[in-house]
C-alpha atoms as a PDB file:
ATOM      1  CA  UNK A   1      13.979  84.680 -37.372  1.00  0.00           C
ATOM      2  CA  UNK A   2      12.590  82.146 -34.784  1.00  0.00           C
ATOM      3  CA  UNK A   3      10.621  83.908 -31.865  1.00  0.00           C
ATOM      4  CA  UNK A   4      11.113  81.135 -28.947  1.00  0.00           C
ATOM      5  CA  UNK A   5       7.985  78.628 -28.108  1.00  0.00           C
ATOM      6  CA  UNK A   6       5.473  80.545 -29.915  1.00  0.00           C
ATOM      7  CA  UNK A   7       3.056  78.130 -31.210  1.00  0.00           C
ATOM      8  CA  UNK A   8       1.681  78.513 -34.370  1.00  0.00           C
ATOM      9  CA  UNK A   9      -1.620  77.718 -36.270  1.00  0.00           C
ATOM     10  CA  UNK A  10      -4.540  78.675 -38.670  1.00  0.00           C
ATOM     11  CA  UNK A  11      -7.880  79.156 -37.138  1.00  0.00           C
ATOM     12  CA  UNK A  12     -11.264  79.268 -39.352  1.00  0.00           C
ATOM     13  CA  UNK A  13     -13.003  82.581 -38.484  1.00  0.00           C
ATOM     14  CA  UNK A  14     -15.895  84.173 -39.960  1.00  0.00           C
ATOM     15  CA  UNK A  15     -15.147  82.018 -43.000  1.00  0.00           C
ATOM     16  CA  UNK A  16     -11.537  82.797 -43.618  1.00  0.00           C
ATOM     17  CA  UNK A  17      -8.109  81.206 -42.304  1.00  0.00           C
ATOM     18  CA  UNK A  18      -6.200  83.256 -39.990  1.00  0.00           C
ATOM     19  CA  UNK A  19      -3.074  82.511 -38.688  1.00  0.00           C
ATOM     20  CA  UNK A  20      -2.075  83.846 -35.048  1.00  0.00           C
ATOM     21  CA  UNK A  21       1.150  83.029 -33.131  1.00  0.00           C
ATOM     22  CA  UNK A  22       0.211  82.234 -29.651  1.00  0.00           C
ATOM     23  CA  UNK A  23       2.465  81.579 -25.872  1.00  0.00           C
ATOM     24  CA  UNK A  24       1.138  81.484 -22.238  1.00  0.00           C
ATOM     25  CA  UNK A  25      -2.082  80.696 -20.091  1.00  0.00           C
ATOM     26  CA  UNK A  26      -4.715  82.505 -18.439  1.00  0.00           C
ATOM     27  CA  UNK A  27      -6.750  85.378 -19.584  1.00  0.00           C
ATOM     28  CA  UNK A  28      -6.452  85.509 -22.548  1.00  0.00           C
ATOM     29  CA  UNK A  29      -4.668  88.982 -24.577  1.00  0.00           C
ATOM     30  CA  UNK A  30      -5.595  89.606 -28.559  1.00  0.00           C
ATOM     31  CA  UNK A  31      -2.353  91.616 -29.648  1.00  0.00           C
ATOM     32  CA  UNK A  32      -3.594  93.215 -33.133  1.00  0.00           C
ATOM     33  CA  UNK A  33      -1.052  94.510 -35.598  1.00  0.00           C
ATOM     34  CA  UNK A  34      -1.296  97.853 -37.800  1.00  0.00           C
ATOM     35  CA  UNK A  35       0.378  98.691 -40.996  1.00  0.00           C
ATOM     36  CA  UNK A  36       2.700  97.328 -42.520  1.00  0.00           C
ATOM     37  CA  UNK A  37       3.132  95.290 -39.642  1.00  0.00           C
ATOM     38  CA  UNK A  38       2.303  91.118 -38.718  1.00  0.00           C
ATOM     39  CA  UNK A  39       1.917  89.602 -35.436  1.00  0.00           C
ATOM     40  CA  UNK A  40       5.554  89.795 -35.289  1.00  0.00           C
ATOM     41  CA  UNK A  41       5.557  93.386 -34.587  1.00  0.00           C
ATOM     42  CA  UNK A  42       4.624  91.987 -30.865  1.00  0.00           C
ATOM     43  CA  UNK A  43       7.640  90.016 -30.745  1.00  0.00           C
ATOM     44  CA  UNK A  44       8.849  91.480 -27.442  1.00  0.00           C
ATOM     45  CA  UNK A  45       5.563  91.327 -25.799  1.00  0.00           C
ATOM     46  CA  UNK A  46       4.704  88.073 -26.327  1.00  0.00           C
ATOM     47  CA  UNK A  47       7.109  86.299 -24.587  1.00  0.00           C
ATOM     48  CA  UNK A  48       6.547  88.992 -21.516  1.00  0.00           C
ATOM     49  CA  UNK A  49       2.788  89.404 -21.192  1.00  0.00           C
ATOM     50  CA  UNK A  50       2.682  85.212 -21.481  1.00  0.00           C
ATOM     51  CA  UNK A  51       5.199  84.889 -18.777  1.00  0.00           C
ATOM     52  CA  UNK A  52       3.014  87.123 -16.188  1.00  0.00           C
ATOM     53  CA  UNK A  53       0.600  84.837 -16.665  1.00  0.00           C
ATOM     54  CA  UNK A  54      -1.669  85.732 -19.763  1.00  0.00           C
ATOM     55  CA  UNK A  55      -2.491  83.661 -22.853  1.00  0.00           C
ATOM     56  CA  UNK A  56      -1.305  85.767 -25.653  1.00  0.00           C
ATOM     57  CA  UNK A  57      -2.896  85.945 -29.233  1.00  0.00           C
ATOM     58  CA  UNK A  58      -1.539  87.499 -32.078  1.00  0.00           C
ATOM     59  CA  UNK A  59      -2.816  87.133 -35.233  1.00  0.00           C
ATOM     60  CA  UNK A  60      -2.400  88.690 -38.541  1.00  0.00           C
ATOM     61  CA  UNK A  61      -4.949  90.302 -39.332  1.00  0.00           C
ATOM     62  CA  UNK A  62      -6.694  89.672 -42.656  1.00  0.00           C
ATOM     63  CA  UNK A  63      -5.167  90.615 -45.876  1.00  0.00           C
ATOM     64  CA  UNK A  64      -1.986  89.952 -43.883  1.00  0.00           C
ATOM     65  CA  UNK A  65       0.838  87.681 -43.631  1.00  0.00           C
ATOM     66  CA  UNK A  66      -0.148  84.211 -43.381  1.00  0.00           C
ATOM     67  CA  UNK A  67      -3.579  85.099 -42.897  1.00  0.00           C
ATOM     68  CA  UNK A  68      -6.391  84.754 -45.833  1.00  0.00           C
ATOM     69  CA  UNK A  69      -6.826  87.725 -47.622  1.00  0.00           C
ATOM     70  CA  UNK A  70      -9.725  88.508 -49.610  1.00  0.00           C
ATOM     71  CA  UNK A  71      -9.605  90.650 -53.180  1.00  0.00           C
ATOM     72  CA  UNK A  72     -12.893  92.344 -52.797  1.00  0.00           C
ATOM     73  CA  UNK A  73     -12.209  95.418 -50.635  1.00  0.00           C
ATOM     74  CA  UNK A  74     -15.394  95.561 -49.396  1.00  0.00           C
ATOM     75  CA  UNK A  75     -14.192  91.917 -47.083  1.00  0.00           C
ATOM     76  CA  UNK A  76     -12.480  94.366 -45.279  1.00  0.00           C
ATOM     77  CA  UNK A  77     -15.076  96.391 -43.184  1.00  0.00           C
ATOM     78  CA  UNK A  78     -14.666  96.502 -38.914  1.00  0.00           C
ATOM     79  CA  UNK A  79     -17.600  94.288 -38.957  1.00  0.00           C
ATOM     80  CA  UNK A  80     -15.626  91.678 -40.460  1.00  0.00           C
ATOM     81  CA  UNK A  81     -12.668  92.163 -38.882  1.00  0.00           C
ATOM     82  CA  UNK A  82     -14.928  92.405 -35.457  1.00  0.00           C
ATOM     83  CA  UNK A  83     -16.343  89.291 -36.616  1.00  0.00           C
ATOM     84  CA  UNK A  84     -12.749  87.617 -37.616  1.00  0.00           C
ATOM     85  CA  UNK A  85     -12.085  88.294 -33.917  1.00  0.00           C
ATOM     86  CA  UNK A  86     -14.907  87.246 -32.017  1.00  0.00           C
ATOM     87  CA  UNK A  87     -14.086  83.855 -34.114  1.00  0.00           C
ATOM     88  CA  UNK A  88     -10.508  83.808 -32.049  1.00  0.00           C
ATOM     89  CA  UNK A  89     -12.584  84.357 -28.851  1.00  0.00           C
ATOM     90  CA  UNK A  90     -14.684  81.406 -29.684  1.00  0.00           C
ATOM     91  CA  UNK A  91     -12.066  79.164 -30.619  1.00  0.00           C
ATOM     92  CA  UNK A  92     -10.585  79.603 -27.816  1.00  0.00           C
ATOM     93  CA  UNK A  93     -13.498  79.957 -25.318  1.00  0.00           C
ATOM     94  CA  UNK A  94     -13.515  82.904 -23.937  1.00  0.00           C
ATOM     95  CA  UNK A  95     -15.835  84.779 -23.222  1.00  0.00           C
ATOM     96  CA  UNK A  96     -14.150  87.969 -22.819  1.00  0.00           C
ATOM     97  CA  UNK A  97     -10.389  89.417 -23.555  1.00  0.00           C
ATOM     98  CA  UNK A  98      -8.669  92.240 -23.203  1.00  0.00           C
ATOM     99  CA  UNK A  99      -7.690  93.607 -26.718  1.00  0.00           C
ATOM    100  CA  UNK A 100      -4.500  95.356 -27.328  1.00  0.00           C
ATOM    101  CA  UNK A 101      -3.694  96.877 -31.359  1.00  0.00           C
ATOM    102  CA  UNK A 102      -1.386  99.649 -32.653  1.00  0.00           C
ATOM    103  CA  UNK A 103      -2.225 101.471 -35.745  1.00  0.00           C
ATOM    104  CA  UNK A 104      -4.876 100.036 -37.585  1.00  0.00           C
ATOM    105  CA  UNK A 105      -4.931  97.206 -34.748  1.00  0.00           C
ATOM    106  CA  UNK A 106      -6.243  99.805 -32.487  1.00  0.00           C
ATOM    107  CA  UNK A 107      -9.392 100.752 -34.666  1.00  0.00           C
ATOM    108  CA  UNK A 108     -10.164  97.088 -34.847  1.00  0.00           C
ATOM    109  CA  UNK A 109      -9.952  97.181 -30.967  1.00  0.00           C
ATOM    110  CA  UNK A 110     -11.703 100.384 -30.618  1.00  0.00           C
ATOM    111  CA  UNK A 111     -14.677  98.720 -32.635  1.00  0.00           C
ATOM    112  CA  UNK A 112     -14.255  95.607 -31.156  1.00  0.00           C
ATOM    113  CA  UNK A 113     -15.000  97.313 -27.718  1.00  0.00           C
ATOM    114  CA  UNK A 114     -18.086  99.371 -29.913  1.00  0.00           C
ATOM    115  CA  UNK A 115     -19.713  96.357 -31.452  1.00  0.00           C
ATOM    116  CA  UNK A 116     -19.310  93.848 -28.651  1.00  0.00           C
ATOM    117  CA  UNK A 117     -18.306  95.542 -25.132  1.00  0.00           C
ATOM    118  CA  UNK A 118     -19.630  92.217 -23.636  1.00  0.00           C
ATOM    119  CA  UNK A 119     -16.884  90.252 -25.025  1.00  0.00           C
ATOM    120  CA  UNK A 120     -14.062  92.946 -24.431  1.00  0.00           C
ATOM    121  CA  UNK A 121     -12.326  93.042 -20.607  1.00  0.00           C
ATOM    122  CA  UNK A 122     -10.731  96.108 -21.579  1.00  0.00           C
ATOM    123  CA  UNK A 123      -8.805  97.656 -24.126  1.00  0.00           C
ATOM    124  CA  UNK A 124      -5.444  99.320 -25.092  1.00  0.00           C
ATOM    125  CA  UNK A 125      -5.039 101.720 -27.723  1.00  0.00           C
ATOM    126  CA  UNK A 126      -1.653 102.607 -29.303  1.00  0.00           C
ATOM    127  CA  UNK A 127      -1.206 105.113 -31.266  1.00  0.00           C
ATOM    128  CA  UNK A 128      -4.418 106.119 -32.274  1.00  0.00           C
ATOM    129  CA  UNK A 129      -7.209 107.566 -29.958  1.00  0.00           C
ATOM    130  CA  UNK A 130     -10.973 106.463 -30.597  1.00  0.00           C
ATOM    131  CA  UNK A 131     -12.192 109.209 -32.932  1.00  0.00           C
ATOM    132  CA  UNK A 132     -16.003 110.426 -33.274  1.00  0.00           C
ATOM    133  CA  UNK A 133     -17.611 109.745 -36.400  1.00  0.00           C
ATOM    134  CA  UNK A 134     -19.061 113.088 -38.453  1.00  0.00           C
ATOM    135  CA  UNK A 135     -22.306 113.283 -39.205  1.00  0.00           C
ATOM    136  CA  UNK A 136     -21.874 115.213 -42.638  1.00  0.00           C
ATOM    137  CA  UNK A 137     -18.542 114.447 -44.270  1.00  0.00           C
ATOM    138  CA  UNK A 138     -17.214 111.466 -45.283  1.00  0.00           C
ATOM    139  CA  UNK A 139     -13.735 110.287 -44.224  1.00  0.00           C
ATOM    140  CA  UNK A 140     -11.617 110.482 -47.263  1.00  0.00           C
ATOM    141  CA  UNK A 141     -13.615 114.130 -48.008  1.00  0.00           C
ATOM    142  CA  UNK A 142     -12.477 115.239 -44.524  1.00  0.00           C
ATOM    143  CA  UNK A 143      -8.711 113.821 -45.660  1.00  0.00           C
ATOM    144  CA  UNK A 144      -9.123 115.895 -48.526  1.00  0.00           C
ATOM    145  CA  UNK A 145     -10.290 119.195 -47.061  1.00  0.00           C
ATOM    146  CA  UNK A 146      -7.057 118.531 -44.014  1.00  0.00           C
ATOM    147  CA  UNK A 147      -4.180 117.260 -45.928  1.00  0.00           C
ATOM    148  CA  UNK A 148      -5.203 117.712 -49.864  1.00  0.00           C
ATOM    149  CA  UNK A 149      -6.086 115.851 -52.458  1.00  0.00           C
ATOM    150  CA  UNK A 150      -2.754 113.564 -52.925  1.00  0.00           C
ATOM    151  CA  UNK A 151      -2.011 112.955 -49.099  1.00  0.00           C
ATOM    152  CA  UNK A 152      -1.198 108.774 -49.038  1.00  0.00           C
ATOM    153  CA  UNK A 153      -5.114 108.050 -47.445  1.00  0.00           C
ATOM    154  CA  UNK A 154      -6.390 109.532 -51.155  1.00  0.00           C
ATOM    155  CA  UNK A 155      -3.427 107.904 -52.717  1.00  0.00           C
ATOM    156  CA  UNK A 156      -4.403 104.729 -51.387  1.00  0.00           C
ATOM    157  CA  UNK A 157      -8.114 104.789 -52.128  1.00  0.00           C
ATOM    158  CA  UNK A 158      -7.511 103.780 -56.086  1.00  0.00           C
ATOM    159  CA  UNK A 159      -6.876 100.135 -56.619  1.00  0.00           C
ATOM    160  CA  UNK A 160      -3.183  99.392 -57.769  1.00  0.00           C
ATOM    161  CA  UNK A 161      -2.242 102.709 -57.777  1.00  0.00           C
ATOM    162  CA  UNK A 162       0.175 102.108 -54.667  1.00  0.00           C
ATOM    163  CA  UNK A 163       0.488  99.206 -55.817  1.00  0.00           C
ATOM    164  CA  UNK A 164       2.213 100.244 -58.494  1.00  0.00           C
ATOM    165  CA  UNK A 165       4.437 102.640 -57.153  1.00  0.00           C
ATOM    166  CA  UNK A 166       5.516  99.789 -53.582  1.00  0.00           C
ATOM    167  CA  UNK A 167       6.411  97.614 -56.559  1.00  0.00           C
ATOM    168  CA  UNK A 168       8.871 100.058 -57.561  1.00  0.00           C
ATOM    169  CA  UNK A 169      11.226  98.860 -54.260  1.00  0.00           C
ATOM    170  CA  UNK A 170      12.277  95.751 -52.849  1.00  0.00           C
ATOM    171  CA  UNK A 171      10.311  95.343 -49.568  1.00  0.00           C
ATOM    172  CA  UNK A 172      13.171  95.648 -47.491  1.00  0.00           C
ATOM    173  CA  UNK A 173      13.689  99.453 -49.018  1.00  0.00           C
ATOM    174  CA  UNK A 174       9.506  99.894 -48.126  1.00  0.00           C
ATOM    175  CA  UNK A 175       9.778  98.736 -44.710  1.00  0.00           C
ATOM    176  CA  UNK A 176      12.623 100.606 -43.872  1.00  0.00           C
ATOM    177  CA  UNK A 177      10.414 103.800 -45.530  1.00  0.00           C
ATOM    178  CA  UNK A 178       7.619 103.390 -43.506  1.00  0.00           C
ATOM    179  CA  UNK A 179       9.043 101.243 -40.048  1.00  0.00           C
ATOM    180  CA  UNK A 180      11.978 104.184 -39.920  1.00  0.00           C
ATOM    181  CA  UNK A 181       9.755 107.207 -40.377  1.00  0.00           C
ATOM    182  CA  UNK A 182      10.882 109.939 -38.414  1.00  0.00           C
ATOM    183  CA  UNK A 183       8.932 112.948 -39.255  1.00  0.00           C
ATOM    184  CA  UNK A 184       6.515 114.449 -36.843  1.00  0.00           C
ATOM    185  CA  UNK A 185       4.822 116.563 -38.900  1.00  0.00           C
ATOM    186  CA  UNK A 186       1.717 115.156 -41.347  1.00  0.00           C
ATOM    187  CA  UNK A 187       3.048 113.930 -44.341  1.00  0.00           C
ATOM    188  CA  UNK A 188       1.961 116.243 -47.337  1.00  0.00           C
ATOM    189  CA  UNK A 189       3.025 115.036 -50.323  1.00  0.00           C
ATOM    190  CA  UNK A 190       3.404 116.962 -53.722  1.00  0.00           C
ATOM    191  CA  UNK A 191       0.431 116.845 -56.226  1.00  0.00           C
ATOM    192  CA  UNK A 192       2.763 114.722 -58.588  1.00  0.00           C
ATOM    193  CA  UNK A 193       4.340 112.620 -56.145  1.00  0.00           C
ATOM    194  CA  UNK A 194       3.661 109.386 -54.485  1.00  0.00           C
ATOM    195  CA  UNK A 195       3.978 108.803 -50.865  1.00  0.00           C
ATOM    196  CA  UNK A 196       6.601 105.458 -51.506  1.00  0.00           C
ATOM    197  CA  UNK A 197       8.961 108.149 -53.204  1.00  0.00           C
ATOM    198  CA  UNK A 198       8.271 110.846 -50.969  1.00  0.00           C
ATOM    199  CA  UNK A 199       9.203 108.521 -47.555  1.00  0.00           C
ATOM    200  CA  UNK A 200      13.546 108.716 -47.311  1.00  0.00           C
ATOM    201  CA  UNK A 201      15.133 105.475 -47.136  1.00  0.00           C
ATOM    202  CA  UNK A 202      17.037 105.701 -43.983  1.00  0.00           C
ATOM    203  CA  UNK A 203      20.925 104.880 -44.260  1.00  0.00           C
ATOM    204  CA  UNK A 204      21.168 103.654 -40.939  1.00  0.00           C
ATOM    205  CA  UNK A 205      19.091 101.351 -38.377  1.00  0.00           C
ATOM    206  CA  UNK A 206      17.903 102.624 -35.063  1.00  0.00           C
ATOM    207  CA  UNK A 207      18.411 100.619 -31.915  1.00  0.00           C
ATOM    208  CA  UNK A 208      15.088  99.482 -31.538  1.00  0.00           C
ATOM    209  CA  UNK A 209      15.186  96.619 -34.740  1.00  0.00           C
ATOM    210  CA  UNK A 210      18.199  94.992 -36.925  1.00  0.00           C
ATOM    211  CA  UNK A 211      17.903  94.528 -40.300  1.00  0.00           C
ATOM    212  CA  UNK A 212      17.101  90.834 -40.025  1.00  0.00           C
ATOM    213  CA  UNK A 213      13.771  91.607 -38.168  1.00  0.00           C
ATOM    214  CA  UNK A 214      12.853  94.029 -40.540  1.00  0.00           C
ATOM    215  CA  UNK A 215      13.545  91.368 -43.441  1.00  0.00           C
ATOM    216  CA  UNK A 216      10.549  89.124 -41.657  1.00  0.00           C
ATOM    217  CA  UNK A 217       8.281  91.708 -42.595  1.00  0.00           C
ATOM    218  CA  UNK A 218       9.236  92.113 -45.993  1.00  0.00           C
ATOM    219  CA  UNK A 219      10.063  88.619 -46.481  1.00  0.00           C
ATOM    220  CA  UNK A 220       6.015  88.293 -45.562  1.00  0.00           C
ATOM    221  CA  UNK A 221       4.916  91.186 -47.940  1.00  0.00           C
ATOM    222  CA  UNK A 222       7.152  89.588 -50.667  1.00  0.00           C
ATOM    223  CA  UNK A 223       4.811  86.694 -50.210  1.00  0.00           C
ATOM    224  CA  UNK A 224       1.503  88.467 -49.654  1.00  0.00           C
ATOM    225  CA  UNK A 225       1.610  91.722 -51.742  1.00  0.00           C
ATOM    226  CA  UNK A 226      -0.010  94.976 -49.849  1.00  0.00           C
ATOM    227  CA  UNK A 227      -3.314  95.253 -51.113  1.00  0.00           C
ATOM    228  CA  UNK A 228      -4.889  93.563 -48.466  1.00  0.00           C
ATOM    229  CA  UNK A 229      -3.482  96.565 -46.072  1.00  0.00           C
ATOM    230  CA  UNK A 230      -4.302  98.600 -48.716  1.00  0.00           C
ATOM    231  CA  UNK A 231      -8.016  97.707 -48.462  1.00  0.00           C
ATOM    232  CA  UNK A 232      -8.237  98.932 -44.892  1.00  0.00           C
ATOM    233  CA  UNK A 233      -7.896 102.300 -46.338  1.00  0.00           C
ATOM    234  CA  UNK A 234     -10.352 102.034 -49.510  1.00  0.00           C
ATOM    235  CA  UNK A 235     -13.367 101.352 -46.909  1.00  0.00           C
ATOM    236  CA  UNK A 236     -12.995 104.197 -44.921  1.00  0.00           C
ATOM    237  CA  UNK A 237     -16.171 105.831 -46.495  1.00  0.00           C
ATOM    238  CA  UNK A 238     -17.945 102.271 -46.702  1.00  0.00           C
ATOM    239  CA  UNK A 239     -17.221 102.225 -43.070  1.00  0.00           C
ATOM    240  CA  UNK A 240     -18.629 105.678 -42.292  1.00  0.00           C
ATOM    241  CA  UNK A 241     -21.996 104.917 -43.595  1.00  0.00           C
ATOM    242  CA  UNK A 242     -22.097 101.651 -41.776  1.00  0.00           C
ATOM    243  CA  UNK A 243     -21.550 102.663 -38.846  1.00  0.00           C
ATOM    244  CA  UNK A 244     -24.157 105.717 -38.947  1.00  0.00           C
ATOM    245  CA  UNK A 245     -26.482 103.648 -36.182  1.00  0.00           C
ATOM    246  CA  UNK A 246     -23.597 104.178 -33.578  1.00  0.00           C
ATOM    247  CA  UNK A 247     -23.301 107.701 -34.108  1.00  0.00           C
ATOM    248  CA  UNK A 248     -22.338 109.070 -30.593  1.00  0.00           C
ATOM    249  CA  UNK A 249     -22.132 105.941 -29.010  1.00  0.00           C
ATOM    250  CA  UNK A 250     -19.379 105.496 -26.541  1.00  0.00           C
ATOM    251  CA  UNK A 251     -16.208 103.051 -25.584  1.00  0.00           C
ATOM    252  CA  UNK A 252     -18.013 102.026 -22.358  1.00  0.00           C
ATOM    253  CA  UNK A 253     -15.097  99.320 -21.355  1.00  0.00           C
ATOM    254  CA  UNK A 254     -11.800 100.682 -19.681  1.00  0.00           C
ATOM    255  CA  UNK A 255      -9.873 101.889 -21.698  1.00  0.00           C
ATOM    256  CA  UNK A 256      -6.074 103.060 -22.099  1.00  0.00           C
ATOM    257  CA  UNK A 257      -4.395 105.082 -24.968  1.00  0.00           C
ATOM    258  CA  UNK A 258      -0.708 104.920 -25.301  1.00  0.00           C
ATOM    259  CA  UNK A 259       0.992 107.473 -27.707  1.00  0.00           C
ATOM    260  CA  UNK A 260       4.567 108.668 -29.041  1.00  0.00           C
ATOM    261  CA  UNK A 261       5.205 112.222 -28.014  1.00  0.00           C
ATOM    262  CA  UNK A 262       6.974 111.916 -31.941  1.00  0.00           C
ATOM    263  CA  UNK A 263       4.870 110.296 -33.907  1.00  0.00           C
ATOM    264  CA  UNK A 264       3.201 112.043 -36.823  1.00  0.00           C
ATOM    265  CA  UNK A 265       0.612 114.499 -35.862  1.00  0.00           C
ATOM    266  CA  UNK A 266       0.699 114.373 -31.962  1.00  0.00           C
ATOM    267  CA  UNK A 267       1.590 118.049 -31.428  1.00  0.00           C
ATOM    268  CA  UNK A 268       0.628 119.977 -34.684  1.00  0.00           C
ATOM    269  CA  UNK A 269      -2.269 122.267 -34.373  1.00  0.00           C
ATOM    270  CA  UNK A 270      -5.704 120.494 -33.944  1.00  0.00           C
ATOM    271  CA  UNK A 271      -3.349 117.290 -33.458  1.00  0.00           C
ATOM    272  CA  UNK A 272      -3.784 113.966 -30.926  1.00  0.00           C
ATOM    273  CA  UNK A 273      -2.263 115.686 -28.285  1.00  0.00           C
ATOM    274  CA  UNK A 274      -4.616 118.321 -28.403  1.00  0.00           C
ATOM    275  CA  UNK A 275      -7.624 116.200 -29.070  1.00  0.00           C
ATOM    276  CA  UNK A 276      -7.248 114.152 -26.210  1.00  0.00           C
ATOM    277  CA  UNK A 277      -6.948 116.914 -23.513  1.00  0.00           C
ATOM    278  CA  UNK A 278     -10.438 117.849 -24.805  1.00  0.00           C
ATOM    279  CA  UNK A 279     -14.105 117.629 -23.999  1.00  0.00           C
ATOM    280  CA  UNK A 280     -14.624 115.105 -26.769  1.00  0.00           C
ATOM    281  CA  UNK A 281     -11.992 112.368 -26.177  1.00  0.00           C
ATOM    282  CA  UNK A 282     -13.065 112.597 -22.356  1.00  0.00           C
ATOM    283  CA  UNK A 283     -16.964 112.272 -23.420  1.00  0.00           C
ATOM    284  CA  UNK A 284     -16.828 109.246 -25.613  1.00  0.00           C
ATOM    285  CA  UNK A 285     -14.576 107.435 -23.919  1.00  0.00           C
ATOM    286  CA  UNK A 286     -15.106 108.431 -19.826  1.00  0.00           C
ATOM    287  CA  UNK A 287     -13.122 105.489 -18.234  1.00  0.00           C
ATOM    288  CA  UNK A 288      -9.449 105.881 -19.946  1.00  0.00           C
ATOM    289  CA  UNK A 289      -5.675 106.549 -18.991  1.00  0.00           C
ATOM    290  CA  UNK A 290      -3.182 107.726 -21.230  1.00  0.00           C
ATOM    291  CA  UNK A 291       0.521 107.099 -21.514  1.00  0.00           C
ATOM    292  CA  UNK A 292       2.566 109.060 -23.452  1.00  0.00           C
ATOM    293  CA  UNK A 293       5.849 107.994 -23.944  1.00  0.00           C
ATOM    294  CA  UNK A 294       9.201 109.102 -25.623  1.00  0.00           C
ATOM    295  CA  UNK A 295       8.848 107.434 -29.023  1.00  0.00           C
ATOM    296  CA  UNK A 296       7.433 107.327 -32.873  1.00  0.00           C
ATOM    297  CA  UNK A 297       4.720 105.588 -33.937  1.00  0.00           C
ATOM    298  CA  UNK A 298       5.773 101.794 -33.888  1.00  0.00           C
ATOM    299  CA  UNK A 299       6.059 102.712 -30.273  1.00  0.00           C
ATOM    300  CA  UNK A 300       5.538  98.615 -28.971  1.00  0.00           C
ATOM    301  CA  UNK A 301       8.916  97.847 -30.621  1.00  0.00           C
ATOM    302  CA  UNK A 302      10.748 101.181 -30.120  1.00  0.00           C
ATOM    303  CA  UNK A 303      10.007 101.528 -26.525  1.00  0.00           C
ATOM    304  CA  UNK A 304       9.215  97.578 -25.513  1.00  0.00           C
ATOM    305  CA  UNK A 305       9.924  97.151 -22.008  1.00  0.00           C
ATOM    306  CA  UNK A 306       8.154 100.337 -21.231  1.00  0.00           C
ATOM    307  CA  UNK A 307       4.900  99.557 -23.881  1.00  0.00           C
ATOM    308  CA  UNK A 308       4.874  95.784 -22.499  1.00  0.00           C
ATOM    309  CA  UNK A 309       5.020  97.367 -18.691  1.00  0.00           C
ATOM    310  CA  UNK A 310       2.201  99.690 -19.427  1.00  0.00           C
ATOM    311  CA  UNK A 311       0.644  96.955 -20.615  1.00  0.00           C
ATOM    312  CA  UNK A 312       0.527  94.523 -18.034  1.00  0.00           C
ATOM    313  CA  UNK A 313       0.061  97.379 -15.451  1.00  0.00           C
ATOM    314  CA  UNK A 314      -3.538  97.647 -16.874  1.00  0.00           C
ATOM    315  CA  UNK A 315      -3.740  93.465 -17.237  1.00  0.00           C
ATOM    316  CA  UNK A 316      -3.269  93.576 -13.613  1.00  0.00           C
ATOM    317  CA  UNK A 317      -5.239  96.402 -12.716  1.00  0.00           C
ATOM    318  CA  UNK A 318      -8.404  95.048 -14.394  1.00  0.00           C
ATOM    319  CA  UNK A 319      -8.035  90.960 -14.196  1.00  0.00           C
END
């Protein structure tokens, strides 16, 4: 499936090759992907945030796609994907974007805006709110203590152990898993079961995406495998300890957070919903908006025209 006059190419970053699909002129818009996702999960805002008048970037992220990925999992920390970035910023001389990710994409743009506020305009988070990092436990101990021992982030943690068990679908069958999810509760998964099995296969496809758009993405796993998404996970701890110097330190660029009233976790107890009506959300990052909109967690293709307006409302606001 052909997404009209994007152009293509690979870039050399921070030593790697990444590929990004690109459209448009002006100030320029980094679109970052989560998981299991490729720049093609921006499909639909692509072609509308480059015909407002915005040079739109979307890479895949590394370890993705048709983007390098490295085997150590320790190539895989957000000061190399911060770096990877800052490398499309320099290619294409800017000085400053604005940075939009979902999922995983929005912790690399969270830390983007951390690491290097001087080269972020602003930022939009989906799905995921910029979280304070503890002082005591690690990340995957504080997934433990919260979900259990075998919840997917533990799962993941062992290399080729989900490996192993995506490898017992096609990647159609995963991508509907995952893509389709429905549930709004966190997923707790049964000490002897893996999170693959555990995930239904839907029967049916939602309005939002056909069955030939989901085959891009697992026509592109087919090629590339997961571990490189996998890898995100197994340095959550390495990250933790890196990042101990910016302990407390704040998202000091503007800042907006849209969520999915439905996806996983937003209203449970101690849940996003809750966390960012409190003091600590509010404190670390002071100059934010929130959306929340009627939606999962893919929220950018589920809802488009209202994620790509919400977008460009805060484009305009802040150009």
């Amino acid at each position: 499936m052909v997404v009209p006059d994007v152009n293509h190419q690979r870039i050399k970053t921070n030593g790697i090759w990444m590929h990004v699909a690109e459209k448009g002129s002006g100030p320029l818009v980094l679109l970052l992907h989560g998981f299991p996702e490729t720049w093609f999960a921006w499909r639909h805002q692509i072609d509308f945030l480059a015909s407002h008048g915005y040079h739109v970037v979307a890479p895949d992220l590394r370890g993705f796609g048709d983007s390098d990925a490295p085997l150590n999992p320790w190539s895989y920390t957000w000061f190399h994907i911060v770096a990877d970035l800052l490398g499309l910023l320099d290619h294409f001389d800017a000085q400053q974007a604005f940075v939009v990710g979902i999922d995983w994409g929005a912790l690399a743009a969270w830390n983007l805006s951390l690491l290097r506020p001087d080269r972020v305009k602003g930022i939009i988070a989906l799905t995921v709110p910029f979280m304070p990092r503890s002082p005591s436990i690690k990340p995957v101990e504080s997934f433990k203590q919260m979900f259990g021992d075998n919840n997917y982030v533990c799962q993941f943690q062992e290399a080729g152990r989900a490996e192993k068990g995506f490898a017992r679908y096609d990647c159609l069958t995963v991508m509907k898993k995952f893509m389709l999810i429905n549930k709004t509760e966190q997923l707790l998964v049964s000490p002897e079961m893996e999170i693959i099995d555990y995930l239904e296969t839907p029967s049916s496809f939602p309005h939002w995406i056909t069955e030939e758009e989901l085959q891009v993405f697992a026509d592109k796993f087919q090629e590339s495998g997961f571990t490189g998404g996998f890898n995100y996970y197994r340095v959550f701890d390495l990250n933790w300890e890196l990042l101990a110097p910016w302990q407390g330190a704040k998202i000091t660029v503007p800042a907006k957070l849209i969520l999915g009233d439905k996806d996983i976790g937003f209203d449970s107890a101690g849940g996003t919903k809750e966390y960012i009506q409190g003091d600590i959300f509010k404190s670390l990052v002071p100059n934010h908006e929130i959306a929340v909109l009627d939606g999962h967690h893919f929220i950018q293709q589920e809802k488009a025209p209202q994620v790509s307006h919400e977008i460009l409302s805060f484009l305009q606001k802040h150009s």
